[in-house]
Structures are given as structure tokens and as C-alpha cells.
Protein backbone atom coordinates (compact mmCIF):
# COMPACT_ATOMS: atom_id res chain seq x y z
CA UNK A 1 -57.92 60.01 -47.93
CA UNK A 2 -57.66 56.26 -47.52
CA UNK A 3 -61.58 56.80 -45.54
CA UNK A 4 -62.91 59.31 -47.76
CA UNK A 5 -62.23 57.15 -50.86
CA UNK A 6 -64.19 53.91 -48.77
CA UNK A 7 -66.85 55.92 -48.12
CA UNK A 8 -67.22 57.33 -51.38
CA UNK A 9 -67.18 54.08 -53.09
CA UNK A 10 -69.40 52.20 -50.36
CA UNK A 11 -72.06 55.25 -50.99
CA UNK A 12 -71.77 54.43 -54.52
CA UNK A 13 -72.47 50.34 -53.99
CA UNK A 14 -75.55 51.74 -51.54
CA UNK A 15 -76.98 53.85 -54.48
CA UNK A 16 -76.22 51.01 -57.46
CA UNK A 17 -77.80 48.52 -55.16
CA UNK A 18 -81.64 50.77 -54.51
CA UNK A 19 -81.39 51.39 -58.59
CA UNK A 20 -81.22 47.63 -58.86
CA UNK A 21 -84.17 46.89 -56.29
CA UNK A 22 -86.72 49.69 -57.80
CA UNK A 23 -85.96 48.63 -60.94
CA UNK A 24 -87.35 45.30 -59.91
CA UNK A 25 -91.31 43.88 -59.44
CA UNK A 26 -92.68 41.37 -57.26
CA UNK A 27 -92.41 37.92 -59.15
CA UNK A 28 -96.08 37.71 -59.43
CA UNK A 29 -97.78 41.40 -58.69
CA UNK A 30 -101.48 41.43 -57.65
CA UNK A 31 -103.21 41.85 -60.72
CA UNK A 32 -100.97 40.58 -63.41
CA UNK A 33 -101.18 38.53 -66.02
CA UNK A 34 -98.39 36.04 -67.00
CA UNK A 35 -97.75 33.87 -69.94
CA UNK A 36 -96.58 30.87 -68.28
CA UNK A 37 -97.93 28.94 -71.45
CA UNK A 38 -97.14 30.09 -75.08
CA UNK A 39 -99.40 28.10 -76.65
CA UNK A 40 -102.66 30.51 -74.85
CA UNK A 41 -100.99 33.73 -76.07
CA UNK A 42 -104.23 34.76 -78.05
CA UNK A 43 -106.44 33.83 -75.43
CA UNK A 44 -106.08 37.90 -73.85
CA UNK A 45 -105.24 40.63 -75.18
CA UNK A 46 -102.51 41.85 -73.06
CA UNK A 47 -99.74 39.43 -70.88
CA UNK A 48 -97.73 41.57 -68.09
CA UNK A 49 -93.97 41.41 -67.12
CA UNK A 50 -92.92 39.77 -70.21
CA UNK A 51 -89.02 38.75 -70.16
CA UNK A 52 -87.34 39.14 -73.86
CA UNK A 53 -85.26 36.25 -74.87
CA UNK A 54 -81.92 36.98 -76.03
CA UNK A 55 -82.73 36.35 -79.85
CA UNK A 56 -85.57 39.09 -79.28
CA UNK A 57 -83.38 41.56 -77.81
CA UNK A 58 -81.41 41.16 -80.87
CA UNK A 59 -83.57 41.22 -83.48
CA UNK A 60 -85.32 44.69 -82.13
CA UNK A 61 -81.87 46.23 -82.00
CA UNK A 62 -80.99 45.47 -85.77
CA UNK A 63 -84.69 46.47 -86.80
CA UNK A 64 -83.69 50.05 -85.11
CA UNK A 65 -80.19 50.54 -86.13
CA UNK A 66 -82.26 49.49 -89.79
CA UNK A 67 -85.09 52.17 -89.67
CA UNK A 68 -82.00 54.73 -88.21
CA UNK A 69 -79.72 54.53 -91.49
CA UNK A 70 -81.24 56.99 -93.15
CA UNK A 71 -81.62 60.87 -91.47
CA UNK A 72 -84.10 63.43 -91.80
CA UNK A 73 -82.92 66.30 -93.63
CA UNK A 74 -81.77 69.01 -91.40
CA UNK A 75 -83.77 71.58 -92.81
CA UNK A 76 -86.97 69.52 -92.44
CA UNK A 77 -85.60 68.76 -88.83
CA UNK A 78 -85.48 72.66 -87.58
CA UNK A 79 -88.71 73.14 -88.97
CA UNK A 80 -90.11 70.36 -86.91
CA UNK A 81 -88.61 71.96 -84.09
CA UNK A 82 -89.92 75.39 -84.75
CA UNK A 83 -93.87 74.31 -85.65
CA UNK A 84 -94.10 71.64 -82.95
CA UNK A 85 -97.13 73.41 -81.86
CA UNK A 86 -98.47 73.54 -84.88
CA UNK A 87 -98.65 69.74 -85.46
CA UNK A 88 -99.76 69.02 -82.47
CA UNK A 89 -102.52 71.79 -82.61
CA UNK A 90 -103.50 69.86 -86.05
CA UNK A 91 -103.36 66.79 -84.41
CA UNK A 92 -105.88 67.93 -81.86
CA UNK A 93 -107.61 69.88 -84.31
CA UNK A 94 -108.01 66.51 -86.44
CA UNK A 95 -108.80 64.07 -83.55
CA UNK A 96 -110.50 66.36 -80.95
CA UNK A 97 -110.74 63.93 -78.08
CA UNK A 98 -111.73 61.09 -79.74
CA UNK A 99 -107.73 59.22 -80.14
CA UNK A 100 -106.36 58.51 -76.57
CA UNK A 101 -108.44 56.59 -73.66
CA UNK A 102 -109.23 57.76 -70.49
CA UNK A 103 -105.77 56.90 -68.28
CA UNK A 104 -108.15 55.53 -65.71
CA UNK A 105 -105.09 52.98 -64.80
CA UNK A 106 -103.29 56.04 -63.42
CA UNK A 107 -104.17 55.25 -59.72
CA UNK A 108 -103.25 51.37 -60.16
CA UNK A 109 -100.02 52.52 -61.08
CA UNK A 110 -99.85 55.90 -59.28
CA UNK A 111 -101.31 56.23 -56.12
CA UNK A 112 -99.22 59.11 -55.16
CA UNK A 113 -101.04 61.02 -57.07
CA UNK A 114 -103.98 61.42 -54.30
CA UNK A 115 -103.45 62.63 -50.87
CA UNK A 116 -102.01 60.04 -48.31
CA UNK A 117 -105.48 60.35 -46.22
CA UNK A 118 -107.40 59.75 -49.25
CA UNK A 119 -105.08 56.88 -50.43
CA UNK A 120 -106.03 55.46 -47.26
CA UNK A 121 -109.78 56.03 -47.89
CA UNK A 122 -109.69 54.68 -50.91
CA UNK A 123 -107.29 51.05 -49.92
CA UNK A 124 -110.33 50.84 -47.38
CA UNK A 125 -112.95 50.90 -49.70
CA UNK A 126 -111.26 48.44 -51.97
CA UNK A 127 -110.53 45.98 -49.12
CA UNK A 128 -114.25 46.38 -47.87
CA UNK A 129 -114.86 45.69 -51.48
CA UNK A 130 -112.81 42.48 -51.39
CA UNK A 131 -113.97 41.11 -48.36
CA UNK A 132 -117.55 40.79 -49.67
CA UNK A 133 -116.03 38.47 -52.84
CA UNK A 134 -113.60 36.22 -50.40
CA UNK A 135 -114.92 33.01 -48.95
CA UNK A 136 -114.13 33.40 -45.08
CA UNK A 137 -112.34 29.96 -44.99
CA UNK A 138 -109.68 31.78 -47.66
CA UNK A 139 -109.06 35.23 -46.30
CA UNK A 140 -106.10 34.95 -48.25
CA UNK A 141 -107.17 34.79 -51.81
CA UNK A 142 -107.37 37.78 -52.95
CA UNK A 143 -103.49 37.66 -53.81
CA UNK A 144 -104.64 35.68 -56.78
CA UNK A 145 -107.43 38.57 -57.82
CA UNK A 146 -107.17 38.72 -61.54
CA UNK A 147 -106.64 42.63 -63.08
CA UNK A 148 -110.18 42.60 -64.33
CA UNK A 149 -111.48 42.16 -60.79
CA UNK A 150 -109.21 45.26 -60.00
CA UNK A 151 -109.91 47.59 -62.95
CA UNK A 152 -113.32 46.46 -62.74
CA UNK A 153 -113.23 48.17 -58.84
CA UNK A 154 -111.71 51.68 -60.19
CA UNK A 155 -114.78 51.57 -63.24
CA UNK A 156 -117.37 50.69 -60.76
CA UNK A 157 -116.26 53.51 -58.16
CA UNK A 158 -114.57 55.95 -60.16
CA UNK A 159 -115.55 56.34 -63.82
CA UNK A 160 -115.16 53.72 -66.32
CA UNK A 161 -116.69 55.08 -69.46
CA UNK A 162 -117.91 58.43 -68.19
CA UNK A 163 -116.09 61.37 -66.41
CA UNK A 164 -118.10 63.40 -65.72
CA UNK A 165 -118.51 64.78 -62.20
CA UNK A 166 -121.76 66.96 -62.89
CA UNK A 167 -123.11 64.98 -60.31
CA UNK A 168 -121.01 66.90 -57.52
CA UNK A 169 -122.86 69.80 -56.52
CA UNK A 170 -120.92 72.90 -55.68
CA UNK A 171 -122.17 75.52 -52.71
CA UNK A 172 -121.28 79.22 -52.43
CA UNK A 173 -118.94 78.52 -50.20
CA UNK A 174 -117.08 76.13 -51.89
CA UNK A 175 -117.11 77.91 -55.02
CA UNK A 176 -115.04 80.68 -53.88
CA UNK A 177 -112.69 78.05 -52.24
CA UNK A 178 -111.89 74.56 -53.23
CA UNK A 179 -111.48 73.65 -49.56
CA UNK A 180 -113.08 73.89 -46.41
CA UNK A 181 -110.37 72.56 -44.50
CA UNK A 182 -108.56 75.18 -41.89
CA UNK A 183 -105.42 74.06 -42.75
CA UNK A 184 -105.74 75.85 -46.29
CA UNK A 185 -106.71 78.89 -44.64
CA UNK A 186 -102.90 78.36 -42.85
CA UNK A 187 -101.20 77.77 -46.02
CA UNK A 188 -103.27 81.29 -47.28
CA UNK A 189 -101.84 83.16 -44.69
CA UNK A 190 -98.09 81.50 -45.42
CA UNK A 191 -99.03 82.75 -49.37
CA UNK A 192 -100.63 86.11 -48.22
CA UNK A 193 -97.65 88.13 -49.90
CA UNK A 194 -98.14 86.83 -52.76
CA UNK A 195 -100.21 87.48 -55.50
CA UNK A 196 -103.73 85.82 -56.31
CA UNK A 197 -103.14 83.15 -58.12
CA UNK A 198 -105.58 79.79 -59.00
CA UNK A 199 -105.25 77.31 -56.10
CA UNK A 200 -103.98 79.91 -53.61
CA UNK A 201 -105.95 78.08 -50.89
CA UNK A 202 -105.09 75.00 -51.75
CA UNK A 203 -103.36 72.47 -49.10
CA UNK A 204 -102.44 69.50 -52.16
CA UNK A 205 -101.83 70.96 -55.77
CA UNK A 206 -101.16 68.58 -58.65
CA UNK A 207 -99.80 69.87 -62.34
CA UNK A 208 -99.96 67.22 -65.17
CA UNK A 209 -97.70 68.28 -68.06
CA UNK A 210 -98.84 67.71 -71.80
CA UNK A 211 -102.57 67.56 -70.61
CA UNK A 212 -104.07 66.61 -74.24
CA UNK A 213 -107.35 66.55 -74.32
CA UNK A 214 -108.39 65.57 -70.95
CA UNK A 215 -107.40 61.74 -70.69
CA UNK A 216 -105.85 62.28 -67.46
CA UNK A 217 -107.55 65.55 -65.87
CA UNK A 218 -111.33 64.44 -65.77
CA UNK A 219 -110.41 60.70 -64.44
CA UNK A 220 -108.20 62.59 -61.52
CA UNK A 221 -111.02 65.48 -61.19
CA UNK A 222 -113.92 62.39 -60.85
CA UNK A 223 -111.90 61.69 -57.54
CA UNK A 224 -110.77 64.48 -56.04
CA UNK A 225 -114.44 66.41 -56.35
CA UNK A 226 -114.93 64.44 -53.28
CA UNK A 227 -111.41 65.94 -51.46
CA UNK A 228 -111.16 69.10 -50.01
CA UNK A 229 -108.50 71.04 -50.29
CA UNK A 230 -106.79 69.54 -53.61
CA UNK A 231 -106.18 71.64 -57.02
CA UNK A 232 -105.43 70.60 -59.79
CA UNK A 233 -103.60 72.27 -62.83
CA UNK A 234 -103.11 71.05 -66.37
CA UNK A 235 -101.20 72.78 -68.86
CA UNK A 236 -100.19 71.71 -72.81
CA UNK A 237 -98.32 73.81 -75.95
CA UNK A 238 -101.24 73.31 -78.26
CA UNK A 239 -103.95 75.95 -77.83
CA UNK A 240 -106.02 73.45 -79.16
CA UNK A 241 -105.83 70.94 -76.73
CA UNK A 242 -106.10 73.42 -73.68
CA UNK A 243 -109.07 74.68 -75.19
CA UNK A 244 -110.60 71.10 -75.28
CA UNK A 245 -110.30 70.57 -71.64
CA UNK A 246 -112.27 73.79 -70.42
CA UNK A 247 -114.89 73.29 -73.19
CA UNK A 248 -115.09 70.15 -71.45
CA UNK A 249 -118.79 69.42 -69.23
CA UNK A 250 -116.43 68.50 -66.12
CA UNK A 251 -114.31 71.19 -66.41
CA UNK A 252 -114.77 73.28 -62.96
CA UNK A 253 -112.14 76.58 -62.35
CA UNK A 254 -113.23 75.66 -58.32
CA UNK A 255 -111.08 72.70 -58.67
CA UNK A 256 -109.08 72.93 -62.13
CA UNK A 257 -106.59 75.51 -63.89
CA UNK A 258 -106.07 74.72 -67.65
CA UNK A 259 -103.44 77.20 -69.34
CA UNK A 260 -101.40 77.09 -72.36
CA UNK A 261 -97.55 76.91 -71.69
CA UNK A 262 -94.23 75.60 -73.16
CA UNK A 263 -92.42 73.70 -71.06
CA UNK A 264 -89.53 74.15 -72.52
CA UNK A 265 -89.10 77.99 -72.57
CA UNK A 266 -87.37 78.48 -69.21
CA UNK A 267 -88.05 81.96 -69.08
CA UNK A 268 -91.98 81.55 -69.77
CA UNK A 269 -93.55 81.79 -65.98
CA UNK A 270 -95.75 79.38 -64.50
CA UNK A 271 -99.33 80.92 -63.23
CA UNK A 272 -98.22 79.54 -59.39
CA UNK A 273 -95.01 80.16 -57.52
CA UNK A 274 -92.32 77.58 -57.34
CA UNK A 275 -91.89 74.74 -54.66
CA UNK A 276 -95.42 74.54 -54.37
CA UNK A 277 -96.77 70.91 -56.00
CA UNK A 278 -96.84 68.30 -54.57
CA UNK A 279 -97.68 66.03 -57.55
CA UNK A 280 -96.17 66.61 -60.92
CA UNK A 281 -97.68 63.92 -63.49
CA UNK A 282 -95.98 63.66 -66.76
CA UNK A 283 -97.14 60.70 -68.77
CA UNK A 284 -96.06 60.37 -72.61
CA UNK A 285 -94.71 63.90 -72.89
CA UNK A 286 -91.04 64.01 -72.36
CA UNK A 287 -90.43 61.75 -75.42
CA UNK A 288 -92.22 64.23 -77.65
CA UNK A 289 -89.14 67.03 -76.94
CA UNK A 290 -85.90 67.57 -78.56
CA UNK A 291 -83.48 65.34 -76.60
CA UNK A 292 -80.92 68.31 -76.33
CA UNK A 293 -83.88 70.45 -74.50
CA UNK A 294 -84.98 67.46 -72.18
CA UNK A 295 -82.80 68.15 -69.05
CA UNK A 296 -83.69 71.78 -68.85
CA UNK A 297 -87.18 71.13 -68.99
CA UNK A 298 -86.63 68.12 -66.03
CA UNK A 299 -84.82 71.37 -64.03
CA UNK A 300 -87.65 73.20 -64.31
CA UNK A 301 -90.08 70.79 -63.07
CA UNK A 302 -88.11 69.91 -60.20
CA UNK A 303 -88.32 73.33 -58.85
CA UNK A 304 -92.01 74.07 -58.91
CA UNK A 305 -91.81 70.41 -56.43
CA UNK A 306 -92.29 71.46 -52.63
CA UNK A 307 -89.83 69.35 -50.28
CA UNK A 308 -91.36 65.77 -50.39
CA UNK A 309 -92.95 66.14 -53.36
CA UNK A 310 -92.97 63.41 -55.82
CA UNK A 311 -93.21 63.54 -59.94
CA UNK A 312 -94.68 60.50 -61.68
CA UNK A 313 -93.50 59.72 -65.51
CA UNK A 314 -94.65 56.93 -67.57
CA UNK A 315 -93.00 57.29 -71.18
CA UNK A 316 -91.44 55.01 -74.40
CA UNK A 317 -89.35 52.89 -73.79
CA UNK A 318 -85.84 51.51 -75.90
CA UNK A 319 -87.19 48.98 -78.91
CA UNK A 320 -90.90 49.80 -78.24
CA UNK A 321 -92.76 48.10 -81.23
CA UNK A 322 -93.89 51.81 -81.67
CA UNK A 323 -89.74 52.69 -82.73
CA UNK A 324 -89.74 49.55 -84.95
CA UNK A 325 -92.56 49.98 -87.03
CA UNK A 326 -90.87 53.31 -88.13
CA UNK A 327 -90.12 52.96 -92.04
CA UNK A 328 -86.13 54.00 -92.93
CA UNK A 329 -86.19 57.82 -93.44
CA UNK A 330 -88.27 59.09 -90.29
CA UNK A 331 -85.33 58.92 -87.46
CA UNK A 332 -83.85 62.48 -86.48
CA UNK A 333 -81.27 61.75 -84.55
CA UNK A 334 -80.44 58.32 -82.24
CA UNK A 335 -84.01 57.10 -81.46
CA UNK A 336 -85.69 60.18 -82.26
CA UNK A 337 -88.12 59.81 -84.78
CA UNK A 338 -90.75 61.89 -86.53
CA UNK A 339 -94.38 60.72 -86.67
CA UNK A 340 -96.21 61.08 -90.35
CA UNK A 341 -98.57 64.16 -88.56
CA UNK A 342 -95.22 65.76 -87.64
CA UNK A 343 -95.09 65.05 -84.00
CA UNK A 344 -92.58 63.80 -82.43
CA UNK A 345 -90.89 61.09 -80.30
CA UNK A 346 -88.49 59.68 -78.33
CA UNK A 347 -87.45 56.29 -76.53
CA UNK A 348 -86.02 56.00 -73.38
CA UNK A 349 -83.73 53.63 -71.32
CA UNK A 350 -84.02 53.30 -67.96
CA UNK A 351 -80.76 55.00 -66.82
CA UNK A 352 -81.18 57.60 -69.17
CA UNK A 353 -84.76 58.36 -67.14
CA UNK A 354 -82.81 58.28 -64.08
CA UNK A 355 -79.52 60.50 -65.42
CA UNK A 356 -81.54 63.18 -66.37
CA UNK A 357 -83.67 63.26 -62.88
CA UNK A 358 -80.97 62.87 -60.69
CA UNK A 359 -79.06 65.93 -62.38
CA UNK A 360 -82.29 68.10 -61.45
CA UNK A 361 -82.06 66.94 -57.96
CA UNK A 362 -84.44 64.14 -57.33
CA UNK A 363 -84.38 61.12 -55.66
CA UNK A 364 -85.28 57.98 -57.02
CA UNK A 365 -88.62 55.73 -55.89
CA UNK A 366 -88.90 53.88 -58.16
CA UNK A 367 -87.56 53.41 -62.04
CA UNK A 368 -88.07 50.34 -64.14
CA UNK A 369 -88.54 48.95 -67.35
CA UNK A 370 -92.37 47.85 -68.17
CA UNK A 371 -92.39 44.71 -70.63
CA UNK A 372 -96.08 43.53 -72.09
CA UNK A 373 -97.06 41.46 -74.31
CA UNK A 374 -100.17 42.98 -76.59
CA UNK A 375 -102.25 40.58 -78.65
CA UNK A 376 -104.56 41.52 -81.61
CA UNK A 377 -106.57 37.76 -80.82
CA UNK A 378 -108.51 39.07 -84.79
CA UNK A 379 -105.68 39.18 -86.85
CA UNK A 380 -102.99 36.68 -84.66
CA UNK A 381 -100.44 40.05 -84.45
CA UNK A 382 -97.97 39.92 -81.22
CA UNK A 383 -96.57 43.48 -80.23
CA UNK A 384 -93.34 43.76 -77.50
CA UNK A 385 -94.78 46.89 -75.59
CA UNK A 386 -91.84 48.57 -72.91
CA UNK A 387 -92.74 51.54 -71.16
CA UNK A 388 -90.36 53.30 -68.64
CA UNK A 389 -91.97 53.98 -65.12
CA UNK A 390 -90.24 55.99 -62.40
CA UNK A 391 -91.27 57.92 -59.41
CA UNK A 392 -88.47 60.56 -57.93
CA UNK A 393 -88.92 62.72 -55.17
CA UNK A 394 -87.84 66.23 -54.36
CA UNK A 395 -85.21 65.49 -51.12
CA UNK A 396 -86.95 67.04 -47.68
């Protein structure tokens, strides 16, 4: 017993200790910007890795537990529950894809998100790319390369402003199958006894979650036209939004399955068998469900992973300046709030992230709390961004 008990709490020390280092950057990252002197805080419009003084950390917990006093009605509360659709098909409806950006950070921040060959292609092409801008007595400066040199790479290569991938032209052949590569003709005999379904030939199959209008599917699609043998599928609760993405010029059902589905209806099925993704992206979406219905939906997820595979989620993070700006009379429940348009949202800590993923299974990669600094330089305005970034894997 004495032994078991050792182990047990050894195992335990093991596991605190990796949730300590992923939780942790490099002191300086490539790329980042840090505010090393206060006095040049308007001088850029975002500072990276920003570390919150004590009296900070204070002051945004008081301005939530303020703006949390008062509840929204419980009546009001079940029917944002029940029409969440509806306000976000309004919201859609209102904006089209003219309110969110292009995520074309995504493969900064994700790389797992493209196959491990073409991750390789690509961390050639950038280093060929550097090489050209270092001075061969330095071969080491590029550790100092400043994030506009790096996002300025992604633009250049693959799509700044535009998306489009119209310039990728399609044969017969590949039309009837998004790859070319035996190996998918492997995994279509291993899938034979199934039933058609989009992607069936596929050898790498990516699902983002709460697809929106696009802002992640067309930057992804602008790389993998070029990669046989991915698919990807996108899927969102408002009609409107789904609708948005296949109306879209890129849009191509060779590489691409947009479909309307609610995530958190457990009995709703997914257009693809389970254990089959190896990517599952989901950026900004969790926060915008009820927290008593997040862990089922997490479940559900984790079971559509293949062995190995890996889900990527970006989301709001605890005192956000998004959660403090809420007026007294908008919180739901313990930092839940309600939007004026009626959506919803949510802000996480970093254990909670890792609670919920670990009770579906998954294995942590990484899991950490994102701290910026953003600067409106016109009107001298500071904002305390935190995000929550994780990667967990599905356990071979």
C-alpha cells in the first residue's frame, strides 16, 4: 500500500510539474514584442507576454465581481438558451463577413494544423526565406526577427488580404478525389464498409468548430490546395453562417465540407464516422455555450479524434478587457455574460481549459495563459487582452 500510495503521489508531482512547463513561454519567443520601456507603450499597437502587476490583478477582479452583482432574469436567460441560433443567425445576417479578420495567425500559433510533411515544407521555405535577409557574418540573427518580418512571410506566401485559391486549377481526376496519393486509396479500402461520406479518401481530415463566416476555412484552404490528400470540414449552428462559406468564390466540395450542426446535441450525427480527424480546430467557440453543456460537447469532440490526433483551442480568457467592459445587468451566471445582439460568452481559466479536456480523455501539449497589451496609439486607450491557448492530444 505503502508503494502504491508513492507512486500515486510521485505520478501526480510528474503531471503538476508538465502543467507548469506548457503553461510556460520562452522568455523572449521569436517574434514577440516586449514592453521593456513604459514610456514607448503607444509607439505599436500590440506588446506580447505582458505580466500583470499585482494592483492590476486586483483591480480587474473587483471590476468583475462589480459588473456580476446584478443577474439576468431567468426567464430572459432560458430564452437565450433556446434562440442561440437565432442571434447568431442575426448576427451573421447583420454583419455577413465583413466583422472578424482573416485568422491568418493560425499557423504561427498552430502548426499542427498542417500535415507533418508539409510543416516541414513549409519551415523550409521560411528558412530559405530567411537566409536571403541574414548577413552571412550573423547566421544567427534571425532570433531577433521582429513579428512583422514573420507575418509579413505568411501574407507574402499564403494570403494576406485575399483568400482566394481560384488560382488552383482542378483536373478530372482530382475532382472526383482530393488526393492522388496511394495511401488514400489504403485508407478507402480500410473505410470500404462504410458508407460514402465527404472526405472518404482522405489520408489528413481537419474539422473547425463554429466556422463563422469563413475567417479560418479559406486561410487553411489557400494552403492545403497545394496538399494532396487533406479535407477539410467546417461546420457552425447558424444556417446563416454555413451558407456564407459555400457562397463563398473559394469554396471547393473537392477539398471542403460545410454543414450546419449543433455541437451540443449529442445525439445529432456528424456527416463522417468517429476517430477519424486528425485536427479538430476550435477557436472562440466554446465560450459562446452554456457552461453546464461545455464538457459534453468536449466528449464529443474527443471521440471523432483518431489516436494521435490533436485539437487546437484558442478562447477568452479570466478578466479579459472584453468581461470588464460589461455594464452591471448582462452576467448570467459566474463569468457568463450576454452580449447586447444576444450572443453569448464565457471566460476561461487555464485549469478550467485543462479540467474539462482531461475528463474527455486528452492529453495535454500545451495550455497557457496569453497576456497582450493592445494600444489604440489615436485615442491613448490601453486594453489587458488574455486569451487561453492549449493543444491536447487524443492518447495513441
Amino acid at each position: 500500500n505503502f508503494i502504491t500510495r508513492l507512486s500515486a503521489l510521485c505520478l501526480k508531482k510528474s503531471k503538476m510539474q508538465q502543467r507548469h512547463q506548457s503553461g510556460r513561454r520562452p522568455a523572449v519567443p521569436l517574434g514577440s514584442r516586449i514592453l521593456t520601456d513604459p514610456s514607448q507603450v503607444f509607439e505599436h499597437n500590440m506588446w506580447d507576454h505582458m505580466q500583470w502587476s499585482q494592483e492590476e490583478e486586483e483591480n480587474a477582479k473587483k471590476k468583475a465581481a462589480e459588473n456580476s452583482l446584478v443577474k439576468v432574469q431567468w426567464e430572459d436567460q432560458d430564452k437565450y438558451e433556446r434562440e442561440a441560433s437565432k442571434y447568431w443567425n442575426e448576427f451573421y445576417k447583420t454583419h455577413k463577413n465583413n466583422f472578424f479578420k482573416d485568422r491568418n495567425w493560425l499557423f504561427l500559433e498552430f502548426p499542427e494544423i498542417l500535415p507533418e510533411k508539409r510543416r516541414k515544407e513549409l519551415k523550409m521555405e521560411e528558412r530559405s526565406s530567411e537566409h536571403t535577409k541574414i548577413n552571412s557574418t550573423n547566421s544567427f540573427s534571425h532570433k531577433n526577427e521582429t513579428f512583422e518580418a514573420v507575418e509579413k512571410y505568411w501574407k507574402k506566401n499564403y494570403g494576406g488580404g485575399s483568400t482566394s485559391v481560384q488560382e488552383y486549377v482542378y483536373n478530372k481526376k482530382q475532382e472526383k478525389s482530393p488526393t492522388n496519393n496511394p495511401q488514400g486509396k489504403n485508407c478507402g479500402e480500410e473505410l470500404g464498409r462504410l458508407e460514402p461520406f465527404p472526405g472518404i479518401d482522405a489520408t489528413y481530415r481537419i474539422l473547425e468548430v463554429g466556422c463563422g463566416a469563413g475567417n479560418s476555412v479559406f486561410p487553411i484552404l489557400k494552403v492545403l490546395c497545394n496538399t494532396p490528400g487533406t479535407f477539410l470540414y467546417c461546420c457552425d449552428f447558424a444556417s446563416g453562417a454555413v451558407e456564407l462559406v459555400k457562397s463563398h468564390s473559394s469554396y471547393n466540395s473537392a477539398w471542403c465540407s460545410a454543414f450546419v450542426h449543433d455541437v451540443c446535441d449529442d445525439a445529432l450525427p456528424y456527416p463522417f464516422p468517429d476517430e477519424i480527424l486528425d485536427v479538430i480546430l476550435l477557436v472562440f467557440v466554446l465560450s459562446t455555450i452554456h457552461p453546464d453543456r461545455m464538457q459534453g460537447v468536449v466528449n464529443r469532440l474527443a471521440k471523432l479524434l483518431k489516436p494521435g490526433g490533436i485539437l487546437l483551442f484558442r478562447d477568452y480568457g479570466r478578466y479579459d478587457t472584453a468581461q470588464l467592459r460589461f455594464k452591471k445587468g448582462h452576467c448570467l451566471s459566474e463569468n457568463f455574460y450576454v452580449r447586447g445582439d444576444g450572443t453569448r460568452v464565457y471566460f476561461f481559466t487555464k485549469d478550467e481549459v485543462w479540467n474539462m479536456f482531461n475528463l474527455a480523455g486528452l492529453t495535454e501539449v500545451q495550455n497557457l495563459v496569453d497576456r497582450r497589451l493592445q494600444v489604440n496609439r489615436k485615442k491613448k486607450v490601453k486594453m489587458q487582452r488574455v486569451w487561453i491557448q492549449s493543444k491536447f492530444q487524443k492518447p495513441l
